[in-house]
Protein backbone atom coordinates (compact mmCIF):
# COMPACT_ATOMS: atom_id res chain seq x y z
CA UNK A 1 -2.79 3.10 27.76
CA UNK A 2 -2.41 5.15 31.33
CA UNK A 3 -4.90 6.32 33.39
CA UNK A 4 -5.65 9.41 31.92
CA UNK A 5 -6.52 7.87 28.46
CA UNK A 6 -8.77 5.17 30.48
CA UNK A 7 -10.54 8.19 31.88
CA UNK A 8 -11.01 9.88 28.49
CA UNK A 9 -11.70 6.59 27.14
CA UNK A 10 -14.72 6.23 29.84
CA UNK A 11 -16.05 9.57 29.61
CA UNK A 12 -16.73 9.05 26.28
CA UNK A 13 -18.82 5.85 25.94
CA UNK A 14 -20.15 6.34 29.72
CA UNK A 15 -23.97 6.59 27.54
CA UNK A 16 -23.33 4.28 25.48
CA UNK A 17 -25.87 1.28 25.92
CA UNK A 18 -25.76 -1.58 24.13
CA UNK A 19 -23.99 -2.47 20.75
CA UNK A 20 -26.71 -0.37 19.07
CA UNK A 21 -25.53 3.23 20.64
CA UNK A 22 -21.94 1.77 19.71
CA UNK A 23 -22.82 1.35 16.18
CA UNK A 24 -24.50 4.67 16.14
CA UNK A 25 -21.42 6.42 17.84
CA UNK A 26 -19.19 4.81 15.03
CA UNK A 27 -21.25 5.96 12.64
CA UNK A 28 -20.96 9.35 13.88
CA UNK A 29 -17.29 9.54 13.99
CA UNK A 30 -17.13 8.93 10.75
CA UNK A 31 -19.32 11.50 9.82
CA UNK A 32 -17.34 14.32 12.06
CA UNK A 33 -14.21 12.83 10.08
CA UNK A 34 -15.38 13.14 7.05
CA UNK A 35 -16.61 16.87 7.59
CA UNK A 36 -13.24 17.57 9.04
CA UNK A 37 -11.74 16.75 5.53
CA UNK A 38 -13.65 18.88 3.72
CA UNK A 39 -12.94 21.37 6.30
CA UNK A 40 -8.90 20.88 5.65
CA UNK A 41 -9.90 21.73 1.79
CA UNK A 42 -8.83 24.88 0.40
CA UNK A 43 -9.48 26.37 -2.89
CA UNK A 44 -6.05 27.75 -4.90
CA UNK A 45 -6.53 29.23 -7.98
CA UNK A 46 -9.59 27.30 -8.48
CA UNK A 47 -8.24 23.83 -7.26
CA UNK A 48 -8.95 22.22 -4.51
CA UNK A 49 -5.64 21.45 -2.37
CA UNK A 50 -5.75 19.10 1.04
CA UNK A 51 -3.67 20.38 3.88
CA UNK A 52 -2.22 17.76 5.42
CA UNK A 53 -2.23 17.53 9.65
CA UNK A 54 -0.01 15.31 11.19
CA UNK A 55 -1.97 13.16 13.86
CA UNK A 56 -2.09 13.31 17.56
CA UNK A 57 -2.22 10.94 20.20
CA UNK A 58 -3.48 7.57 19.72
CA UNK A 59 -3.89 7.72 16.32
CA UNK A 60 -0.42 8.96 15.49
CA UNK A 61 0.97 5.93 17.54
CA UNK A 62 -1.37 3.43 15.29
CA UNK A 63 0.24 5.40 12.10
CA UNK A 64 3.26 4.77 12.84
CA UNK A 65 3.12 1.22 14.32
CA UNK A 66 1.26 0.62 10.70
CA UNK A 67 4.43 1.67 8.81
CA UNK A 68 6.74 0.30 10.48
CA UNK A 69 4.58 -3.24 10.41
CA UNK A 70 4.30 -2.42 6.49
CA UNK A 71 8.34 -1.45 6.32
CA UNK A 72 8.74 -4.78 8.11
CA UNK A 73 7.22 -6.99 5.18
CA UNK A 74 9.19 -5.06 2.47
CA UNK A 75 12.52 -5.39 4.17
CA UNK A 76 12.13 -8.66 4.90
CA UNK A 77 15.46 -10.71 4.29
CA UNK A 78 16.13 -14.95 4.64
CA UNK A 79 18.96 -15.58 5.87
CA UNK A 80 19.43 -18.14 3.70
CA UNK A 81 18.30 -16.40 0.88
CA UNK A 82 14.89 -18.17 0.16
CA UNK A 83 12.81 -15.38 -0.44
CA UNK A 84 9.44 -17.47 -0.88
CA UNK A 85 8.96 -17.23 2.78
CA UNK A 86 8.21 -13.65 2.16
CA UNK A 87 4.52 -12.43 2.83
CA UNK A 88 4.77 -9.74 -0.01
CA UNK A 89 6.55 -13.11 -2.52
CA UNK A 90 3.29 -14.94 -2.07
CA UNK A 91 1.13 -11.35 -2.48
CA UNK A 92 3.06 -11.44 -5.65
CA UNK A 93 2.30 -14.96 -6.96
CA UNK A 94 -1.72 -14.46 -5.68
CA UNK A 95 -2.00 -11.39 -7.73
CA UNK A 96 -0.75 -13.25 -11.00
CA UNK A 97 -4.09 -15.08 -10.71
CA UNK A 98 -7.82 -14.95 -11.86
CA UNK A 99 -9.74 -14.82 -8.65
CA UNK A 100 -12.62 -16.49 -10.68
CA UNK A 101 -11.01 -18.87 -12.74
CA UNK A 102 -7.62 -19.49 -11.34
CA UNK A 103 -5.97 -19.36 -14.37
CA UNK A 104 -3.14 -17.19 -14.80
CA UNK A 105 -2.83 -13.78 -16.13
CA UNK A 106 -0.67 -13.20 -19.54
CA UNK A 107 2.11 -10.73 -19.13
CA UNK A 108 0.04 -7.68 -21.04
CA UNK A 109 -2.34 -8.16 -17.88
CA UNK A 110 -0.15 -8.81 -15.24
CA UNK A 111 2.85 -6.07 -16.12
CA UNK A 112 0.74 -3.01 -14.54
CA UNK A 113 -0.17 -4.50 -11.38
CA UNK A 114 3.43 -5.04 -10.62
CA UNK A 115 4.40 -1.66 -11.86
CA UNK A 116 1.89 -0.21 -9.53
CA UNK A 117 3.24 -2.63 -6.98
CA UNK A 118 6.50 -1.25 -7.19
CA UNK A 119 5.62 2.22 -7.07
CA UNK A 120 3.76 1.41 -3.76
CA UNK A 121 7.28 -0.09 -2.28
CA UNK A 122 9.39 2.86 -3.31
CA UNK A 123 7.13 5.41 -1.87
CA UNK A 124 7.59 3.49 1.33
CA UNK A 125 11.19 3.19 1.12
CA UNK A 126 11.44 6.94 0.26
CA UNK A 127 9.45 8.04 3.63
CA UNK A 128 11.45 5.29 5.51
CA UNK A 129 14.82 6.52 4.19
CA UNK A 130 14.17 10.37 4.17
CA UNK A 131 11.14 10.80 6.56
CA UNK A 132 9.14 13.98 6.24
CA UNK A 133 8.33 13.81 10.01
CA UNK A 134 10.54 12.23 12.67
CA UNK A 135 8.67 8.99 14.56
CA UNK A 136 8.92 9.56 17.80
CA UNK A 137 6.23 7.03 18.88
CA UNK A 138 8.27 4.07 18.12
CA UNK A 139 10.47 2.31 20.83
CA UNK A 140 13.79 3.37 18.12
CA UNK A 141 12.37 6.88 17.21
CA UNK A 142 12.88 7.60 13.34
CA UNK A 143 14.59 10.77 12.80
CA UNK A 144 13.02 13.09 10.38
CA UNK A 145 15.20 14.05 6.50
CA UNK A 146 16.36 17.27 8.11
CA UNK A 147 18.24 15.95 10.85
CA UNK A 148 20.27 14.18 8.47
CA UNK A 149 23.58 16.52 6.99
CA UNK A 150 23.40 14.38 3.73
CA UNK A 151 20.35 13.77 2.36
CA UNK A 152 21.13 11.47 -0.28
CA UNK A 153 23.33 9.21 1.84
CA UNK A 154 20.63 7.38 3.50
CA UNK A 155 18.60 6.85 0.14
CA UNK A 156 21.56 5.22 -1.35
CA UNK A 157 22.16 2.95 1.49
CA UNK A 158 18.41 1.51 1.24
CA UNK A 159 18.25 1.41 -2.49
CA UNK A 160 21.72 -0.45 -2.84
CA UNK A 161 19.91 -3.17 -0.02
CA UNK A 162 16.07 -3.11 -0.68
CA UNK A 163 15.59 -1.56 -4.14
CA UNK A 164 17.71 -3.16 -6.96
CA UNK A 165 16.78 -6.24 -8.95
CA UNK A 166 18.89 -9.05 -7.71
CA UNK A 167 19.06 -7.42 -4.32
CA UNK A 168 17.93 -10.03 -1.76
CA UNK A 169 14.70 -8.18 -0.37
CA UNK A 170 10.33 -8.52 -1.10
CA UNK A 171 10.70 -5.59 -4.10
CA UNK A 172 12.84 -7.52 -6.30
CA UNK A 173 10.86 -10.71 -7.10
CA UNK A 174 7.91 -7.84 -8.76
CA UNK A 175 10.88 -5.67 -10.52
CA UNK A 176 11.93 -8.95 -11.61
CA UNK A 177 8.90 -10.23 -12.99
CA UNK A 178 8.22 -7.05 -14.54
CA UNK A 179 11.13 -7.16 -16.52
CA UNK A 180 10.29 -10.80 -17.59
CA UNK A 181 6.33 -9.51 -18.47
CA UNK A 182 7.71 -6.88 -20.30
CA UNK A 183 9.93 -8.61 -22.37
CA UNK A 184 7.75 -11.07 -23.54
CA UNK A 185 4.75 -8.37 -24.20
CA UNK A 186 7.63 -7.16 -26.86
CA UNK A 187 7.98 -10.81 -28.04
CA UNK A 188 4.36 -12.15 -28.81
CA UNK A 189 2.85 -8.19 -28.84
CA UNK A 190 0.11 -6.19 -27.06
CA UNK A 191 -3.28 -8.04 -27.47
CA UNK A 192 -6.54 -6.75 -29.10
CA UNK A 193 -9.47 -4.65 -27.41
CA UNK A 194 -11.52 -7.77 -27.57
CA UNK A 195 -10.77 -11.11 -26.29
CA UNK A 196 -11.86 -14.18 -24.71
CA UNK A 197 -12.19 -14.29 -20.72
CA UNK A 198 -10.08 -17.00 -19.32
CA UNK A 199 -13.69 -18.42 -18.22
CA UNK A 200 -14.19 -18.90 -22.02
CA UNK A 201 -18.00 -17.72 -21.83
CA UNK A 202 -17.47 -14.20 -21.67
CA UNK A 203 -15.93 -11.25 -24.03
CA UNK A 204 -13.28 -8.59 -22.59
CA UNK A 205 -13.41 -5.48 -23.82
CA UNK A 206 -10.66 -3.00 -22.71
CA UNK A 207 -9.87 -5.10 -19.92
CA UNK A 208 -13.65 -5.02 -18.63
CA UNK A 209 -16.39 -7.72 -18.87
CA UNK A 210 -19.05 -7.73 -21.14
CA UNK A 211 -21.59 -10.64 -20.01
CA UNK A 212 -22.04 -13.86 -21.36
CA UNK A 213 -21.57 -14.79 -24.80
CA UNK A 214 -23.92 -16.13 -26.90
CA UNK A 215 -23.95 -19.24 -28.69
């Protein structure tokens, strides 16, 4: 931070007094944030549309620090090809799990959350390929889609490395698993609306909870 961001920085909380008037101040800013989003709402043909603003500043820099911190998980590679030391391996295995019970999910269960899990990773993989904006705040700046003169040969360099099942990288242990989940849903079929919870004292119905059962 240089010394003009330290004296913005000070001007701002000078009256601030205490952790209370901190609190409050928070409290605020989210408030003014929150009004500036419905202020970026527009009404087209009778939806409402956001228009996105890139950030400034100090904010920006924390953006793009986050993706790139986020990029570095799901292009993590072992050099020796042990990809359980992966952070996003283990986020895998964790999610597989009843939080309650610690029993294990069955493949009808399980198969979504990796699906949505792998949507997640290709959306980042598509910004970090073909960014819409170029990331300037970084110590390697990222340059943005346009300054590339072919498009599409970026995005087939990442997906041939990060994106294929077999491919050495985070996204192919939940592409993998999906495959398995989705081949034995086919095998032993889709489950009814109503079963046991692994607990064993409760109903699910439609994947929710319904209380205790009695008896």
């Amino acid at each position: 931070m240089d010394d003009k961001e330290n004296e913005s920085y000070s001007a701002q909380h000078s009256d601030a007094e205490g952790e209370e008037n901190s609190d409050h101040e928070e409290d605020s800013q989210y408030e003014g944030e929150g009004k500036e989003d419905e202020d970026d709402m527009h009404d087209v043909n009778g939806t409402s549309e956001h228009i996105f603003h890139l950030a400034t500043g100090t904010r920006l820099k924390l953006c793009e620090a986050q993706f790139q911190l986020s990029l570095m998980f799901w292009t993590y590679q072992c050099q020796a090809d042990v990809m359980s030391s992966s952070t996003l391996v283990h986020f895998v295995a964790v999610i597989g799990v009843y939080r309650s019970s610690l029993a294990f999910r069955d493949a009808y269960n399980s198969t979504p959350m990796l699906a949505a899990l792998i949507w997640v990773g290709r959306l980042f993989f598509l910004e970090y390929s073909l960014p819409l904006y170029s990331y300037d705040t970084l110590v390697y700046a990222w340059p943005a889609r346009d300054a590339y003169l072919s498009q599409p040969t970026p995005l087939e360099k990442i997906t041939a490395k990060y994106m294929l099942q077999g491919c050495h990288s985070p996204l192919g242990e939940p592409i993998k698993l999906k495959a398995m989940g989705r081949s034995i849903v086919k095998r032993e079929g889709v489950p009814g609306n109503l079963t046991w919870a692994p607990d064993g004292h409760s109903l699910i119905h439609n994947r929710q909870r319904q209380g205790g059962a009695a008896g």
